[in-house]
Protein backbone atom coordinates (compact mmCIF):
# COMPACT_ATOMS: atom_id res chain seq x y z
CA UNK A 1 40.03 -68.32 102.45
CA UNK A 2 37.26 -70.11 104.04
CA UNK A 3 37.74 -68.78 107.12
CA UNK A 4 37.51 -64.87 106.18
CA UNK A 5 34.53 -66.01 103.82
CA UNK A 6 33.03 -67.27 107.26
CA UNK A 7 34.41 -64.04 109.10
CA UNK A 8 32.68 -61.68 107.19
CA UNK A 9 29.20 -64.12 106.98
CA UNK A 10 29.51 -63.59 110.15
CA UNK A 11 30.11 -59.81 110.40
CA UNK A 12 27.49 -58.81 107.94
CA UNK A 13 24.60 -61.10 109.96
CA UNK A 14 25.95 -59.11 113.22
CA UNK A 15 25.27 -55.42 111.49
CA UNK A 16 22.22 -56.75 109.84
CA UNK A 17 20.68 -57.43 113.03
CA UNK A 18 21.92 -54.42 114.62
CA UNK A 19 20.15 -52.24 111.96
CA UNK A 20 17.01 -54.28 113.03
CA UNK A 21 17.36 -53.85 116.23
CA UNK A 22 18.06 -50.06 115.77
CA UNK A 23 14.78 -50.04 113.81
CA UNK A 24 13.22 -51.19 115.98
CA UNK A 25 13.87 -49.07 119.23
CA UNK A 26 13.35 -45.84 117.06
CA UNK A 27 9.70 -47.23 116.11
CA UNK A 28 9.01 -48.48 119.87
CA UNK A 29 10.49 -45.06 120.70
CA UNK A 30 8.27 -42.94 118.18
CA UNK A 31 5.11 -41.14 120.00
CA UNK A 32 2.11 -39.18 118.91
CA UNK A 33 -0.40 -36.71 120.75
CA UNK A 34 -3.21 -35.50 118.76
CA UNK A 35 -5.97 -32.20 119.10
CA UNK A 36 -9.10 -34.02 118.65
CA UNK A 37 -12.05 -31.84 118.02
CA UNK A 38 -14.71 -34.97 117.28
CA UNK A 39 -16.62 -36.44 119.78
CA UNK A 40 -14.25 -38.47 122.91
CA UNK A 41 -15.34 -41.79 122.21
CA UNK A 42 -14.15 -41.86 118.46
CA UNK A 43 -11.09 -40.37 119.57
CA UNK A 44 -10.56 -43.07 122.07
CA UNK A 45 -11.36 -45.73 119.49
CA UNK A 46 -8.78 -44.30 117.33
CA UNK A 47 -5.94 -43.79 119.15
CA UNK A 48 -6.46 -47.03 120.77
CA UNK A 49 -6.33 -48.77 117.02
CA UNK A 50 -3.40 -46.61 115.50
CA UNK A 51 -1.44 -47.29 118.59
CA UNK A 52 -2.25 -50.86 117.82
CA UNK A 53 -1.52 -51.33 114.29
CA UNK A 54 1.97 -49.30 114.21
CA UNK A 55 3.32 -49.58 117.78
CA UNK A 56 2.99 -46.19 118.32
CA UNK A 57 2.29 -44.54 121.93
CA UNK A 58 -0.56 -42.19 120.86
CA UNK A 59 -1.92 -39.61 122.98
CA UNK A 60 -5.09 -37.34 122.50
CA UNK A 61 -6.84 -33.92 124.15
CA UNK A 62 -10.33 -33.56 123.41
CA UNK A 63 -11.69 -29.68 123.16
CA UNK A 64 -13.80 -27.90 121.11
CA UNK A 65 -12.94 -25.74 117.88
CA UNK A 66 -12.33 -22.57 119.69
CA UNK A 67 -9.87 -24.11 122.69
CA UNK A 68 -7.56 -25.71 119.78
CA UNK A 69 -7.31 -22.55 117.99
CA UNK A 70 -6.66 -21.14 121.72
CA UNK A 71 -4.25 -23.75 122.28
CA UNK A 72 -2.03 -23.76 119.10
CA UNK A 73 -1.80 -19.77 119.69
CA UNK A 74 -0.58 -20.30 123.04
CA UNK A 75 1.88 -23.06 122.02
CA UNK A 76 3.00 -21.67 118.69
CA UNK A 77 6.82 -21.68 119.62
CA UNK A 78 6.60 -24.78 121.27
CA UNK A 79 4.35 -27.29 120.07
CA UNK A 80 3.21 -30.46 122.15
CA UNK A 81 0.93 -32.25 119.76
CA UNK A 82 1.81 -32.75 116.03
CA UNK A 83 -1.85 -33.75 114.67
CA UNK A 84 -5.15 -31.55 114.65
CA UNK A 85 -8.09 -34.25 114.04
CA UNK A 86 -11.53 -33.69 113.84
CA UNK A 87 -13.99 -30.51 113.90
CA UNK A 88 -14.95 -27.96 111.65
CA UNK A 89 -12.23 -26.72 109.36
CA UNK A 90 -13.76 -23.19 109.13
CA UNK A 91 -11.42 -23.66 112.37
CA UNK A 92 -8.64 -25.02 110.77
CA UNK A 93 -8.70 -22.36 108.21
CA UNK A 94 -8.33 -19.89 110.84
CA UNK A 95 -5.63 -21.65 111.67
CA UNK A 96 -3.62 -21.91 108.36
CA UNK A 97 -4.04 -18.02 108.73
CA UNK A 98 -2.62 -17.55 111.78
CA UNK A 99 0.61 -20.00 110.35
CA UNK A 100 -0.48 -22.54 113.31
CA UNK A 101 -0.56 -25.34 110.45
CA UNK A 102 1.83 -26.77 107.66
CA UNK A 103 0.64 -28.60 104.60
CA UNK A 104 0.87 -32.00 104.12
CA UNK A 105 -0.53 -33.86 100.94
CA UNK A 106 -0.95 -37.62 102.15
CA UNK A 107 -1.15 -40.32 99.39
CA UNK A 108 -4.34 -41.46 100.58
CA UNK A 109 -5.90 -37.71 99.58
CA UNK A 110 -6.00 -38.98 96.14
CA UNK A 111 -8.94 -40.83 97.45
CA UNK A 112 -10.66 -37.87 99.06
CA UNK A 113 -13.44 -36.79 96.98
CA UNK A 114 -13.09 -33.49 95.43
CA UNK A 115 -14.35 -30.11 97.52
CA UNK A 116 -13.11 -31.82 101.11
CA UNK A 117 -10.07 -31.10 100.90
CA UNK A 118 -7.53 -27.91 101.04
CA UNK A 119 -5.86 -27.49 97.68
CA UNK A 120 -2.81 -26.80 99.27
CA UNK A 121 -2.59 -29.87 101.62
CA UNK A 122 -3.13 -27.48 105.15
CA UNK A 123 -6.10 -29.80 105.53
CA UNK A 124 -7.97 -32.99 104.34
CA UNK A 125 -11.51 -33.71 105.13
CA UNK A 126 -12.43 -36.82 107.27
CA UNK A 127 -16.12 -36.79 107.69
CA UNK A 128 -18.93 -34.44 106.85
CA UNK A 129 -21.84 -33.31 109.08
CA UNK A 130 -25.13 -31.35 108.78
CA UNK A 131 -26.39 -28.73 110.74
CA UNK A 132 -29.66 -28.70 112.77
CA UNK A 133 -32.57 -28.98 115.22
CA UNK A 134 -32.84 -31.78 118.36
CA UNK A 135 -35.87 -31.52 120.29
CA UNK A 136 -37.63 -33.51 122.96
CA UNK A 137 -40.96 -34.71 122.02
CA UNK A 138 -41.90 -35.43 125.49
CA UNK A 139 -41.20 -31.94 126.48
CA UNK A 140 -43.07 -31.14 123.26
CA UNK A 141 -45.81 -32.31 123.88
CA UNK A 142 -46.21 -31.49 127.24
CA UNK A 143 -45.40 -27.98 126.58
CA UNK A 144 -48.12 -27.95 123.30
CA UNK A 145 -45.33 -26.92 120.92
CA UNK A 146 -44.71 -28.15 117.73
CA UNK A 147 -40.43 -29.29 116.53
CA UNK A 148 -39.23 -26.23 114.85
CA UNK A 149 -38.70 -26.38 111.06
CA UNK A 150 -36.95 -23.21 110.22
CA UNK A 151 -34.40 -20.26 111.12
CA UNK A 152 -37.71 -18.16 111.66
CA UNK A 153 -39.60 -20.57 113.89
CA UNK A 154 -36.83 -20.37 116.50
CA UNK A 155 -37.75 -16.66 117.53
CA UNK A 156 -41.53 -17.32 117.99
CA UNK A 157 -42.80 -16.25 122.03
CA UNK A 158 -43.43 -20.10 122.15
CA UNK A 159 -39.30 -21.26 122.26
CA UNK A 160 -38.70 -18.24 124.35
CA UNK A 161 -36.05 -20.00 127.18
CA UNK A 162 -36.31 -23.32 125.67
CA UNK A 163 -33.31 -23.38 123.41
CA UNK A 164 -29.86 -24.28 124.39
CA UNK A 165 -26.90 -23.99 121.98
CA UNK A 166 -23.33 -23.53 122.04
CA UNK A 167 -21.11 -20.28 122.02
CA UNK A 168 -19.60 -19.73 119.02
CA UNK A 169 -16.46 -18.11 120.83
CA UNK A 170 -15.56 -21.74 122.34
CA UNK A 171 -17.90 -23.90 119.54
CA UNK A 172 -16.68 -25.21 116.01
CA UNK A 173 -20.31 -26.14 115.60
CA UNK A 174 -21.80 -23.10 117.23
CA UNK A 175 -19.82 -20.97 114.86
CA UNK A 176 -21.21 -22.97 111.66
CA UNK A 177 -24.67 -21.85 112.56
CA UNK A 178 -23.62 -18.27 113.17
CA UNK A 179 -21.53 -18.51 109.58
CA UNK A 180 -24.73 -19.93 107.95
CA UNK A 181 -27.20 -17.31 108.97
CA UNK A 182 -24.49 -14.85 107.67
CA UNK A 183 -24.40 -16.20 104.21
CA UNK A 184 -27.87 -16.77 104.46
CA UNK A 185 -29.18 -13.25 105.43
CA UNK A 186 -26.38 -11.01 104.90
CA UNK A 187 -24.03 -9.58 107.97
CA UNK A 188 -26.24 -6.69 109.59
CA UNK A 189 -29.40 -8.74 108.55
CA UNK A 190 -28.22 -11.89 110.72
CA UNK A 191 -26.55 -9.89 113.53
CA UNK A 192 -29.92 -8.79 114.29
CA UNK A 193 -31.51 -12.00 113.68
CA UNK A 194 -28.94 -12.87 116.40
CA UNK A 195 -29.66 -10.06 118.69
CA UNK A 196 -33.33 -11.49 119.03
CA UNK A 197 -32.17 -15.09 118.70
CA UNK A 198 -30.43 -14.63 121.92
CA UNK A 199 -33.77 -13.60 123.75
CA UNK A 200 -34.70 -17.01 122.84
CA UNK A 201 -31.80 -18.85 125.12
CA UNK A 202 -31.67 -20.34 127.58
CA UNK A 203 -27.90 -21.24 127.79
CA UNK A 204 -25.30 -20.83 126.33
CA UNK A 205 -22.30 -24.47 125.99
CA UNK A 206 -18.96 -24.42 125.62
CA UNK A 207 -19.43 -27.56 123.73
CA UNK A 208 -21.36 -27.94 120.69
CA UNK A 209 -22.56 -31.87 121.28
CA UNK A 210 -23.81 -30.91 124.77
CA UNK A 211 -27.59 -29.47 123.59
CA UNK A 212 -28.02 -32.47 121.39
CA UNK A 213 -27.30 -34.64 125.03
CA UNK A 214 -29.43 -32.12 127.11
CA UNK A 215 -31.99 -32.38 124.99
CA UNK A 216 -32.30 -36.24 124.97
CA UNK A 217 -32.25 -35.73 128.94
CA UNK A 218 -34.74 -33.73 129.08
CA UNK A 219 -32.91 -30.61 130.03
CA UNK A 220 -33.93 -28.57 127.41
CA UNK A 221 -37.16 -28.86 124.95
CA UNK A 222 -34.72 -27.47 121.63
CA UNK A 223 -31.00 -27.91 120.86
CA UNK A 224 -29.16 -26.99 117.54
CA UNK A 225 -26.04 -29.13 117.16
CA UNK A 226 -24.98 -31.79 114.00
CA UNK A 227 -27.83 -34.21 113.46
CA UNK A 228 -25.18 -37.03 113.33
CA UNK A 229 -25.13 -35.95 117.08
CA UNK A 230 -28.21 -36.30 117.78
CA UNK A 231 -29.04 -40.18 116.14
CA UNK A 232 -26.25 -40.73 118.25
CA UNK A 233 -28.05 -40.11 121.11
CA UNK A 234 -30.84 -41.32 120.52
CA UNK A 235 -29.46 -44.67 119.43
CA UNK A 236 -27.60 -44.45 123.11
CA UNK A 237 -31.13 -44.48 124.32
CA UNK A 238 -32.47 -40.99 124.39
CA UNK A 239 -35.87 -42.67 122.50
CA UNK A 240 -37.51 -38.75 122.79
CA UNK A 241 -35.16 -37.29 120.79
CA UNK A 242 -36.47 -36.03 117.08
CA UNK A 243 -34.74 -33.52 114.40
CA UNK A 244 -35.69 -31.26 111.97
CA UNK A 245 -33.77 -29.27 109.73
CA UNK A 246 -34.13 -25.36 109.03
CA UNK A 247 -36.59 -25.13 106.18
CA UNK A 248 -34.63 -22.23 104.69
CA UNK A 249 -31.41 -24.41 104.26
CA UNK A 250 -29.04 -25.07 106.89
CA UNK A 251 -24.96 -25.10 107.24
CA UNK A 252 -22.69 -28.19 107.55
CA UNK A 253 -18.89 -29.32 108.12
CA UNK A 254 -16.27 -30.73 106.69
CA UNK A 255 -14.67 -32.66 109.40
CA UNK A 256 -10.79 -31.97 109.31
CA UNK A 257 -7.52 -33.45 109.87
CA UNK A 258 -4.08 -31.32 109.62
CA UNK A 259 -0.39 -31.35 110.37
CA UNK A 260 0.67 -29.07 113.45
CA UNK A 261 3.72 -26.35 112.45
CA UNK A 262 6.10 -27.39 114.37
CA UNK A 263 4.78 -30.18 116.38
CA UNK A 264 6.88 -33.16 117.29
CA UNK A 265 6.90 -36.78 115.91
CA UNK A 266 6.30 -35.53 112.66
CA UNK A 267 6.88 -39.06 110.88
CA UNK A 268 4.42 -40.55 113.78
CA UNK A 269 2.08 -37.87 112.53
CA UNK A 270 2.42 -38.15 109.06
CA UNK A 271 1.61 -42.00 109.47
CA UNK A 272 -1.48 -40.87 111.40
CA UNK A 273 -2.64 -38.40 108.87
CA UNK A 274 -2.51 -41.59 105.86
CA UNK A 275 -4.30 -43.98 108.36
CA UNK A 276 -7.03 -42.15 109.63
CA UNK A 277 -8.54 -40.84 105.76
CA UNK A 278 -7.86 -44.80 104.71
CA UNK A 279 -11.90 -46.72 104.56
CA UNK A 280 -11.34 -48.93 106.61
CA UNK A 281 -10.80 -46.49 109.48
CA UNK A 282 -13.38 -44.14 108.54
CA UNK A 283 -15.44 -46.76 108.42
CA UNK A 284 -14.50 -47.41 111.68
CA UNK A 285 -16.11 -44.53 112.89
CA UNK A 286 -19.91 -46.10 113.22
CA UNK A 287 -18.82 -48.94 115.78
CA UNK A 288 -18.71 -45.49 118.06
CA UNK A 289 -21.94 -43.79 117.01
CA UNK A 290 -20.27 -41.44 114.76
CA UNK A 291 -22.84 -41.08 112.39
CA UNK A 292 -21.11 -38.28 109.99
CA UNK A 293 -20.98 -38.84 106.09
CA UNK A 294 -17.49 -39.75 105.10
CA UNK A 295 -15.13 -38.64 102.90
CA UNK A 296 -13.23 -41.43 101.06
CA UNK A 297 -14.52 -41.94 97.59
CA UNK A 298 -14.66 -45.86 98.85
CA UNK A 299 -16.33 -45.59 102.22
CA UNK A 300 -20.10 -46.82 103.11
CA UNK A 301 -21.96 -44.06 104.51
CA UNK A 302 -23.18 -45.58 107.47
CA UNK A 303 -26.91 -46.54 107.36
CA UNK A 304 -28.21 -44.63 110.68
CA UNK A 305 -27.12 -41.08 108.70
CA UNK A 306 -29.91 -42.23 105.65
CA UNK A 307 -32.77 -40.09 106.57
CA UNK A 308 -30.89 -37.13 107.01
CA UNK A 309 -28.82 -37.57 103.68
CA UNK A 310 -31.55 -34.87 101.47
CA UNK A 311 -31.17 -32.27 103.90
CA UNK A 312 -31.30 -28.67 102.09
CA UNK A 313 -27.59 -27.08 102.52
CA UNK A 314 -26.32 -23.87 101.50
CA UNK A 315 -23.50 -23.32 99.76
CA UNK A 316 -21.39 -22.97 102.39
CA UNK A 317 -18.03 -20.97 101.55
CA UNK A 318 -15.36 -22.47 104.18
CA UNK A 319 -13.11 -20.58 103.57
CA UNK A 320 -14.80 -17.49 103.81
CA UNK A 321 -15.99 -18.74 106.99
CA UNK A 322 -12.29 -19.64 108.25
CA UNK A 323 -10.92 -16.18 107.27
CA UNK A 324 -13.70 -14.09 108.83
CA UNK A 325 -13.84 -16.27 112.16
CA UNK A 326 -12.21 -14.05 114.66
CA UNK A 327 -14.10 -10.60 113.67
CA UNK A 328 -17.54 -12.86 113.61
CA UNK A 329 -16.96 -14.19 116.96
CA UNK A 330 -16.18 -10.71 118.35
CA UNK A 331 -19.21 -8.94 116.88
CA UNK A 332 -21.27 -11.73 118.09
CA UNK A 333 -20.46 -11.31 120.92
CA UNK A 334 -20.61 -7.99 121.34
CA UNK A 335 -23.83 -7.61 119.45
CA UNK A 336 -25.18 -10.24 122.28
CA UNK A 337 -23.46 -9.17 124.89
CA UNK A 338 -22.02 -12.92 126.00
CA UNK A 339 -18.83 -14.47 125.99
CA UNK A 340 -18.01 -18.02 125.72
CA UNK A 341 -18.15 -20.18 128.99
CA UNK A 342 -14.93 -21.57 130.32
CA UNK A 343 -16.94 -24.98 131.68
């Protein structure tokens, strides 16, 4: 008796450490590549940690709004990321649209304050950013203007070929401003707006964090991007960098995260999803220079975003926004005559 009591101790330690072992492998084995549509350095920071805390091999491509959407469409039938993070979700409505997406209610959404987030689970907000003005005072001052302070100020003779801002055909960011002026003026009202707007540029970005940089270079006097953007740069050391923000109210984002149809990994993704709208990771978010409000009913704005927390906003409709994207863009484009760039 003794010795099938000690048989079987035995046996059962031997499949118990099997299933461990089996555990294991599948977690050592379990990858993730995420869309990231925020700014490289906080995607960086965050893959580096998630891969860190879970043991998972995590993977990012940075691109603007309008290459994911580009991207998904392209790989619809065979998806090679599972996770969309970061960027408007004016986008990311699009996307739900177009069936790109597939909802996903994580337990930590229950501590997502109410309005950023889908009520269907296609998205959850991670951050949220305002819309507005970077200029250069040295530029300023040299050229004897003064910082713009609204929509109208932009298409004064003075700013004529001293604004840079993004495309909204390749730009989550440029498409916010082009969705603001819409629901601030009416379509045919801001269309022409537009038409005279683009007088005013000097270039067009695919990106829509590259004016607040070229302004803080000295590349261009005016840039419109997120102001978050901008303190970022100027905290970098871009000390001649100031913003203002349109007089008449200005747009703003909900930063989103969402679950890829299709994608692989989707229990690696899922895990990502829960980690990144926990506070301690958005938190995390400041030791980059992301500068964003944050979502999570428990986070700490950070500090640096203080002075641009009254900021007059519209009532931005995202989903509006999201489901009139594509026929926006076009007439945009065709009302300006200018496509997106492809560098």
């Amino acid at each position: 008796m003794k010795k099938i009591l000690l048989l079987l101790t035995v046996l059962l330690f031997t499949i118990s450490c099997g299933k461990k072992e089996t555990g294991d492998s599948e977690k050592k084995d379990q990858t993730l590549t995420f869309y990231a549509g925020l700014q490289e350095d906080h995607a960086a920071m965050v893959a580096k940690e998630f891969e860190k805390e879970t043991g998972i091999k995590t993977n990012f491509v940075r691109m603007s709004s309008g290459e994911v959407l580009a991207r998904l469409k392209a790989e619809k039938n065979n998806m090679s990321a599972s996770v969309w993070y970061g960027g408007p979700v004016d986008a990311f409505v699009a996307a739900k649209e177009a069936d790109l997406i597939e909802p996903y209610i994580s337990p930590e959404a229950a501590n997502i304050k109410d309005g950023l987030k889908d009520t269907e689970g296609y998205w959850t907000g991670i951050y949220v950013g305002y819309l507005g003005f970077v200029g250069n005072q040295k530029m300023l001052d040299e050229k004897g203007l003064k910082m713009p302070a609204s929509w109208a100020d932009l298409l004064k003779p003075e700013y004529k070929g001293e604004i840079v801002v993004a495309h909204p055909g390749s730009s989550g960011t440029a498409y916010t401003m082009l969705a603001t002026l819409v629901q601030l003026m009416g379509e045919d009202e801001a269309m022409e707006y537009l038409k005279k707007f683009n007088g005013q540029v000097r270039q067009y970005t695919k990106s829509g964090t590259a004016p607040g940089r070229m302004a803080g270079q000295g590349e261009t006097t005016i840039g419109i991007t997120f102001l978050h953007d901008a303190i970022k740069y100027k905290k970098e050391g871009y000390k001649d960098i100031v913003i203002s923000a349109p007089s008449e109210g200005t747009g703003y984002e909900i930063g989103g995260v969402a679950l890829l149809k299709n994608g692989p990994d989707q229990e690696a993704a899922k895990k990502f999803i829960d980690w990144v709208l926990t506070k301690k990771v958005q938190e995390m978010g400041k030791t980059v220079g992301s500068f964003q409000f944050l979502t999570n009913k428990d986070a700490m704005p950070p500090a640096e975003a203080d002075p641009i927390k009254d900021t007059k906003l519209i009532k931005y409709d995202f989903d509006w926004a999201g489901k009139n994207r594509i026929r926006l863009v076009e007439r945009f484009s065709t009302e300006t005559s200018t496509t997106a760039p492809t560098k």
